[in-house]
PDB file of N, CA and C in Angstrom:
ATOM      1  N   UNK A   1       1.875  -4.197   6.643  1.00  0.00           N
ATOM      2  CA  UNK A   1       1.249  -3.509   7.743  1.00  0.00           C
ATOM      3  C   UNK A   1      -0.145  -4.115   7.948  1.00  0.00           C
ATOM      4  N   UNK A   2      -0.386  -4.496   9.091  1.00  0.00           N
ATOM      5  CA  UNK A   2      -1.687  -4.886   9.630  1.00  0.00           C
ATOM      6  C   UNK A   2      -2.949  -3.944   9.011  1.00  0.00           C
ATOM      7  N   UNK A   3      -4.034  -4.322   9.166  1.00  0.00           N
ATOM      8  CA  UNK A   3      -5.552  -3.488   8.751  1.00  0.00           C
ATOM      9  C   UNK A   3      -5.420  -2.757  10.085  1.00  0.00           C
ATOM     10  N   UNK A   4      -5.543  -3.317  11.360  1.00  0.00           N
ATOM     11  CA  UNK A   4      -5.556  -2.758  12.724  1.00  0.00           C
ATOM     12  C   UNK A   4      -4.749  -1.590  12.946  1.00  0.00           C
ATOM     13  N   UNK A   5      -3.542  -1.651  12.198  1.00  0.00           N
ATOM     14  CA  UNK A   5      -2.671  -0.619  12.609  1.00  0.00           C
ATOM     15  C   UNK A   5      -2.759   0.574  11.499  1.00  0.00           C
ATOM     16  N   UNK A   6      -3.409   0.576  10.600  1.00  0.00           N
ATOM     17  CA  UNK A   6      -3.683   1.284   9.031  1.00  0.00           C
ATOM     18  C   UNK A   6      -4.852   2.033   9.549  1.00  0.00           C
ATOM     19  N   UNK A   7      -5.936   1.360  10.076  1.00  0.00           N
ATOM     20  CA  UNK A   7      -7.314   2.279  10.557  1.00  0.00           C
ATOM     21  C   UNK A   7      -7.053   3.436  11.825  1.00  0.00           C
ATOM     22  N   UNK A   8      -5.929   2.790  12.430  1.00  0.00           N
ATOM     23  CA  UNK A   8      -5.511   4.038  13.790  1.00  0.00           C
ATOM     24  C   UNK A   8      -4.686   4.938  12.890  1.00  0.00           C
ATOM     25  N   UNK A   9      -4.243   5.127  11.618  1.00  0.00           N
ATOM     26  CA  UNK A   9      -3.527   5.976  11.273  1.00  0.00           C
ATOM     27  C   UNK A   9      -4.597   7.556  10.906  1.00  0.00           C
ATOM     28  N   UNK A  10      -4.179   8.456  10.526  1.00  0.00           N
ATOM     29  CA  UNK A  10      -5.096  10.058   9.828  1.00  0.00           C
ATOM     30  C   UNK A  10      -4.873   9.709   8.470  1.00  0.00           C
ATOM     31  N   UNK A  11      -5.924  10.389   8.004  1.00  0.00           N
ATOM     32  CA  UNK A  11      -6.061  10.611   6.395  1.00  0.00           C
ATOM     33  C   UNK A  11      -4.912  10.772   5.961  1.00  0.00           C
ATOM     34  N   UNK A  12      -3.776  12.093   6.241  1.00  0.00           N
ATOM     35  CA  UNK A  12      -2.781  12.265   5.825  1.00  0.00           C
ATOM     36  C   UNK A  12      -1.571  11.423   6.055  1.00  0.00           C
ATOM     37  N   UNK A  13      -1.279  10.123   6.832  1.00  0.00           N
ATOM     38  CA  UNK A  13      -1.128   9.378   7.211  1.00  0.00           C
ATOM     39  C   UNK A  13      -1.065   7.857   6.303  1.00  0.00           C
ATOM     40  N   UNK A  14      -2.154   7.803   6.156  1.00  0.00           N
ATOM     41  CA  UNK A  14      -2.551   7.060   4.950  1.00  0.00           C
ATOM     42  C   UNK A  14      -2.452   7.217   3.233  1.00  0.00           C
ATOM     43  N   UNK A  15      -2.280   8.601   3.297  1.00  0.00           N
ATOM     44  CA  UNK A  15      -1.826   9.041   2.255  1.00  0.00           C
ATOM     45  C   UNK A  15      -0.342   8.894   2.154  1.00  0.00           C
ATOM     46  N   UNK A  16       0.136   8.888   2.420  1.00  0.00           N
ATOM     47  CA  UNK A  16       2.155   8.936   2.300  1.00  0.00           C
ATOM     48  C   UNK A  16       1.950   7.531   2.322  1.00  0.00           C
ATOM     49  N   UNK A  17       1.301   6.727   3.209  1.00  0.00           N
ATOM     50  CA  UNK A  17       1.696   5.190   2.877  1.00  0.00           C
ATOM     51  C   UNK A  17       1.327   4.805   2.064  1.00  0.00           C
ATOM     52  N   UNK A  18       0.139   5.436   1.072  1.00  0.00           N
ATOM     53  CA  UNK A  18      -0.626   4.972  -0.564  1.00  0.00           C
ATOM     54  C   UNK A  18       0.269   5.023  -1.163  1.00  0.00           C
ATOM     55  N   UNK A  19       1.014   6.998  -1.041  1.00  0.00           N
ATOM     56  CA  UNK A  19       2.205   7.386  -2.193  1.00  0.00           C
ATOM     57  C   UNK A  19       3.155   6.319  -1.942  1.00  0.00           C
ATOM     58  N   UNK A  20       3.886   6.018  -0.944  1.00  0.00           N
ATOM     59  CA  UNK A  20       4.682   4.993  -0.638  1.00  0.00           C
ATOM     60  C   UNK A  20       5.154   3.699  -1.202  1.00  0.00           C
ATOM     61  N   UNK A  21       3.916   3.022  -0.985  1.00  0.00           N
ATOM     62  CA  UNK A  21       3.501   2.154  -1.181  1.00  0.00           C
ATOM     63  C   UNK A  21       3.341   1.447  -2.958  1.00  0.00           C
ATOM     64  N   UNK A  22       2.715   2.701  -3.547  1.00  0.00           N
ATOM     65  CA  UNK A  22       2.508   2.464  -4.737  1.00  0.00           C
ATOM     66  C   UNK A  22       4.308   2.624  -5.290  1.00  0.00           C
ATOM     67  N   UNK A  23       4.828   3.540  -5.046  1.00  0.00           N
ATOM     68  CA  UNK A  23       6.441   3.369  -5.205  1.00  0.00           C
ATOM     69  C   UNK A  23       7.192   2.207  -5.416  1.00  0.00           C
ATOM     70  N   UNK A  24       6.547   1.742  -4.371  1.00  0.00           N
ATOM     71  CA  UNK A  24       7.391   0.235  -3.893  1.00  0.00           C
ATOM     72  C   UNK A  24       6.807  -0.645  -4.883  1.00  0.00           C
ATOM     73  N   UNK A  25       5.665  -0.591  -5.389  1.00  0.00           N
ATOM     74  CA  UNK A  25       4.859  -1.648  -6.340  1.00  0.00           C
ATOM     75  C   UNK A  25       5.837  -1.305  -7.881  1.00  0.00           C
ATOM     76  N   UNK A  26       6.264  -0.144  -8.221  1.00  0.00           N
ATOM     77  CA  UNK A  26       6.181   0.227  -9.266  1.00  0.00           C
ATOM     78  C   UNK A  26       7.803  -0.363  -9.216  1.00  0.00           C
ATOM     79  N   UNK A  27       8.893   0.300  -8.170  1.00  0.00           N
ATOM     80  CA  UNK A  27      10.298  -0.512  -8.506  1.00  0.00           C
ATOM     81  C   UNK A  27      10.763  -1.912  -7.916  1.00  0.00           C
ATOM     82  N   UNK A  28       9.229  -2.502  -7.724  1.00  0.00           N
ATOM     83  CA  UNK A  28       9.986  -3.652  -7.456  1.00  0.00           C
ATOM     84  C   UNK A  28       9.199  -4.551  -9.035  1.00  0.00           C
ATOM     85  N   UNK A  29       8.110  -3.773  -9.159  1.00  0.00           N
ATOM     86  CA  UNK A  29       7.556  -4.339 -10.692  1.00  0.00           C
ATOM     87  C   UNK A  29       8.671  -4.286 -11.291  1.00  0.00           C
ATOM     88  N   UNK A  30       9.782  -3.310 -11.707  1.00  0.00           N
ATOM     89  CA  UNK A  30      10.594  -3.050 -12.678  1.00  0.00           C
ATOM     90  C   UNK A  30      11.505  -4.039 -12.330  1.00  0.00           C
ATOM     91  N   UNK A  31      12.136  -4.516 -11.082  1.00  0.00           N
ATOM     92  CA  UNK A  31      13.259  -5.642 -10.311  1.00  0.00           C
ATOM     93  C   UNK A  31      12.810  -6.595 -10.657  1.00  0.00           C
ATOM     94  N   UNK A  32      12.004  -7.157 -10.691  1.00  0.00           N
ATOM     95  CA  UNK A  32      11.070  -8.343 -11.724  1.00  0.00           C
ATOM     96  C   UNK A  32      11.003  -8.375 -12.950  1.00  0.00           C
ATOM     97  N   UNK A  33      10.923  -7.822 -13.465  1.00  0.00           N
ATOM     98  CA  UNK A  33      11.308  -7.219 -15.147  1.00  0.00           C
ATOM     99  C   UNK A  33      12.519  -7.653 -15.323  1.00  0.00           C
ATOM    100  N   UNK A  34      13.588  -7.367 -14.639  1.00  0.00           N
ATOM    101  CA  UNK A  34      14.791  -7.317 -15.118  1.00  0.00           C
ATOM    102  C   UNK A  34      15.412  -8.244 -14.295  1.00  0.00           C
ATOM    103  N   UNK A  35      14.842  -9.072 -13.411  1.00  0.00           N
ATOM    104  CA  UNK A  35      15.280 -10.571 -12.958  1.00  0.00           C
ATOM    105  C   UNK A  35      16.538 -10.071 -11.811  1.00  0.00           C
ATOM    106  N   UNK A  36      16.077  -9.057 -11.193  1.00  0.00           N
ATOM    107  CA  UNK A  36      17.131  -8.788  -9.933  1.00  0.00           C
ATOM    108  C   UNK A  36      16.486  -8.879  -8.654  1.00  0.00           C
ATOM    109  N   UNK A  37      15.257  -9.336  -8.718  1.00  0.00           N
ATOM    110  CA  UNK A  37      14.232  -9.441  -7.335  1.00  0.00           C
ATOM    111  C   UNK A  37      14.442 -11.019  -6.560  1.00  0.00           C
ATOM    112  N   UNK A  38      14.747 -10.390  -5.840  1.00  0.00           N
ATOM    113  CA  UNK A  38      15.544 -11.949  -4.723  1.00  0.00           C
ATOM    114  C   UNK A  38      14.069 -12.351  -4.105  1.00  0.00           C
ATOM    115  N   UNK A  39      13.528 -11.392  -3.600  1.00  0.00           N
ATOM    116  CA  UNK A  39      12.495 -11.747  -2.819  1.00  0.00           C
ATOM    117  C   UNK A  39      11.221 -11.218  -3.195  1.00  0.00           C
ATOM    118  N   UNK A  40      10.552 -12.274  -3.771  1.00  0.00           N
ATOM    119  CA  UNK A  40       8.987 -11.995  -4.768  1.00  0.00           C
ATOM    120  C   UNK A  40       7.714 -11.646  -4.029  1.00  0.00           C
ATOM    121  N   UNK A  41       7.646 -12.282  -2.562  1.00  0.00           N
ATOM    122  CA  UNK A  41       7.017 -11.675  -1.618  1.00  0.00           C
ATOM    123  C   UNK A  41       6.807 -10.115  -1.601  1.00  0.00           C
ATOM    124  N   UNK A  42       7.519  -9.483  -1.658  1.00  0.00           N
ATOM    125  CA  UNK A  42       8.127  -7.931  -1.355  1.00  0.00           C
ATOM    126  C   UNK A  42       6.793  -7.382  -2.372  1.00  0.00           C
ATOM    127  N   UNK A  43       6.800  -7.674  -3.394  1.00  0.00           N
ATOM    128  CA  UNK A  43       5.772  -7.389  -4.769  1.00  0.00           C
ATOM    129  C   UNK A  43       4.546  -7.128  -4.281  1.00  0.00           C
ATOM    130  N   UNK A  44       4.178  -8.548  -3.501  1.00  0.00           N
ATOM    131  CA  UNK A  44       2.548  -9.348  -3.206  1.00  0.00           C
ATOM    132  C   UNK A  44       2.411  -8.388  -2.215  1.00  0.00           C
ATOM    133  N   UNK A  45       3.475  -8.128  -1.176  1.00  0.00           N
ATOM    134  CA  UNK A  45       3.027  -7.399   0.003  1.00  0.00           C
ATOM    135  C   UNK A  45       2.677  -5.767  -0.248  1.00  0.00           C
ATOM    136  N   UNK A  46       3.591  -5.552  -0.812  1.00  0.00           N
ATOM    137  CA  UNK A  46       2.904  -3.850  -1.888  1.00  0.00           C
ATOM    138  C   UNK A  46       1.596  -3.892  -2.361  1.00  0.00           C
ATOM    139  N   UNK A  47       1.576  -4.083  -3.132  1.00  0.00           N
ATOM    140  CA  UNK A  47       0.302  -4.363  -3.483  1.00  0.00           C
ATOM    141  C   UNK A  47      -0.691  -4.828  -2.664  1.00  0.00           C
ATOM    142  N   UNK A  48      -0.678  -5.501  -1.319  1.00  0.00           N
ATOM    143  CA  UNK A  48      -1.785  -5.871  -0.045  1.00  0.00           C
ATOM    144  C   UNK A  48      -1.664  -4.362   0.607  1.00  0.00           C
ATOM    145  N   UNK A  49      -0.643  -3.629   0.791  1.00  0.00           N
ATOM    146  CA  UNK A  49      -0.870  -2.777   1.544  1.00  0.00           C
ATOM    147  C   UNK A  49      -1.421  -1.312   0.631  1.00  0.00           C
ATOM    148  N   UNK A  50      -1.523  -1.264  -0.815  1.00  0.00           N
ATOM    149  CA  UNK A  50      -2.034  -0.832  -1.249  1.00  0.00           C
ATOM    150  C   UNK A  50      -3.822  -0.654  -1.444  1.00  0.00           C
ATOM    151  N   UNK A  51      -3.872  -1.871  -1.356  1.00  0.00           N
ATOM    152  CA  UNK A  51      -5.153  -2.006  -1.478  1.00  0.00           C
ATOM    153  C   UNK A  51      -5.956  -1.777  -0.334  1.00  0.00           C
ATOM    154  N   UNK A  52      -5.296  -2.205   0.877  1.00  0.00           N
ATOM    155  CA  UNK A  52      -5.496  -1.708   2.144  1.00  0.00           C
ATOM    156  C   UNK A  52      -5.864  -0.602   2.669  1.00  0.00           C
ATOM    157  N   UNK A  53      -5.086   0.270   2.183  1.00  0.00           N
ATOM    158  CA  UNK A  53      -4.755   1.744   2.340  1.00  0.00           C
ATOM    159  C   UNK A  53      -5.788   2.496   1.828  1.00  0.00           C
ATOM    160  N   UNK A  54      -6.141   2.053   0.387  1.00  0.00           N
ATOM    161  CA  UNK A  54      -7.602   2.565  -0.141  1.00  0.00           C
ATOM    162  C   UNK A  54      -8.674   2.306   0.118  1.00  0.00           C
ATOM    163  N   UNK A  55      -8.986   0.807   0.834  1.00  0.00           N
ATOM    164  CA  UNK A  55     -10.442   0.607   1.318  1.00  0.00           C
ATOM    165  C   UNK A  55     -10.748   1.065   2.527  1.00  0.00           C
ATOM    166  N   UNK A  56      -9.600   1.688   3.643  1.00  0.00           N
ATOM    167  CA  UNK A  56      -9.735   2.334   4.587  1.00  0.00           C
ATOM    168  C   UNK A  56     -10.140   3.759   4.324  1.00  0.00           C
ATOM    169  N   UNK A  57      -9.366   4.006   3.115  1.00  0.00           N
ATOM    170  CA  UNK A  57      -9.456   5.504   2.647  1.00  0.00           C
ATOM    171  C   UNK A  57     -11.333   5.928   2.661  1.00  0.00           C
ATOM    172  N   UNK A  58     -11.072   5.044   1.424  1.00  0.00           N
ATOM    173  CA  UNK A  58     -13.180   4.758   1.127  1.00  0.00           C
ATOM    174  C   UNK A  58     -13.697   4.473   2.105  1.00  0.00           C
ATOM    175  N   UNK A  59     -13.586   3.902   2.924  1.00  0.00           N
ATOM    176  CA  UNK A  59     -14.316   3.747   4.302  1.00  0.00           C
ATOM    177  C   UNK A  59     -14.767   4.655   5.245  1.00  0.00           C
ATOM    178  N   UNK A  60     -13.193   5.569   5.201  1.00  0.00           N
ATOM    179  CA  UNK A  60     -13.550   6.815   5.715  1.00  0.00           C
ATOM    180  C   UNK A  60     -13.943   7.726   5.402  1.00  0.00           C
ATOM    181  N   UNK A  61     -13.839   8.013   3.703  1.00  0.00           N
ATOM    182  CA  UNK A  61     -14.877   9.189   3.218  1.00  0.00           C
ATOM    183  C   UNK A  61     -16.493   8.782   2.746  1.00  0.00           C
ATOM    184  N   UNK A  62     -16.889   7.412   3.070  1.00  0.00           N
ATOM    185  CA  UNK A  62     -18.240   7.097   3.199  1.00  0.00           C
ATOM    186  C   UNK A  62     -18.885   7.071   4.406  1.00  0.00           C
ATOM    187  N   UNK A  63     -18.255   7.243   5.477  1.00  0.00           N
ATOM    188  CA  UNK A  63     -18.923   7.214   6.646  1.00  0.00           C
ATOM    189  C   UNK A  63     -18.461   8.680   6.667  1.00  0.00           C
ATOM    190  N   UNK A  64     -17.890   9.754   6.424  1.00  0.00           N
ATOM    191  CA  UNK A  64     -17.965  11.068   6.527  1.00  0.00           C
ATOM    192  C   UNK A  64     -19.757  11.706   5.948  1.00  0.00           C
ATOM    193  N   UNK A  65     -19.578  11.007   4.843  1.00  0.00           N
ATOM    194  CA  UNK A  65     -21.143  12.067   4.350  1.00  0.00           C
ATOM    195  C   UNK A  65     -22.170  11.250   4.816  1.00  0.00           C
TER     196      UNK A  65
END
């Protein structure tokens, strides 16, 4: 998911795609583990949209106070 399209989302919004997201990091970590991951991309991109998701997060509760 784009940065552009992550900042038009709501807090709560962004939250399901963190929970989401981190999901996806955790069983495709394990599909790698166990040598059933066809496509290793899938990993890198979890983890970008994770990180994503939180610096928008922080972004928005620092420009709140």
């Amino acid at each position: 998911m784009k940065m552009k399209e992550l900042r038009e989302k709501s807090e709560a919004e962004l939250q399901r795609i963190l929970a989401d997201s981190r999901r996806s990091v955790l069983e495709l970590k394990l599909k790698s583990m166990q040598g059933q991951m066809k496509r290793s991309h899938q990993y890198r991109d979890a983890k970008k949209t994770v990180a994503q998701a939180l610096t928008i997060l922080k972004a928005n509760i620092k420009h709140k106070t």
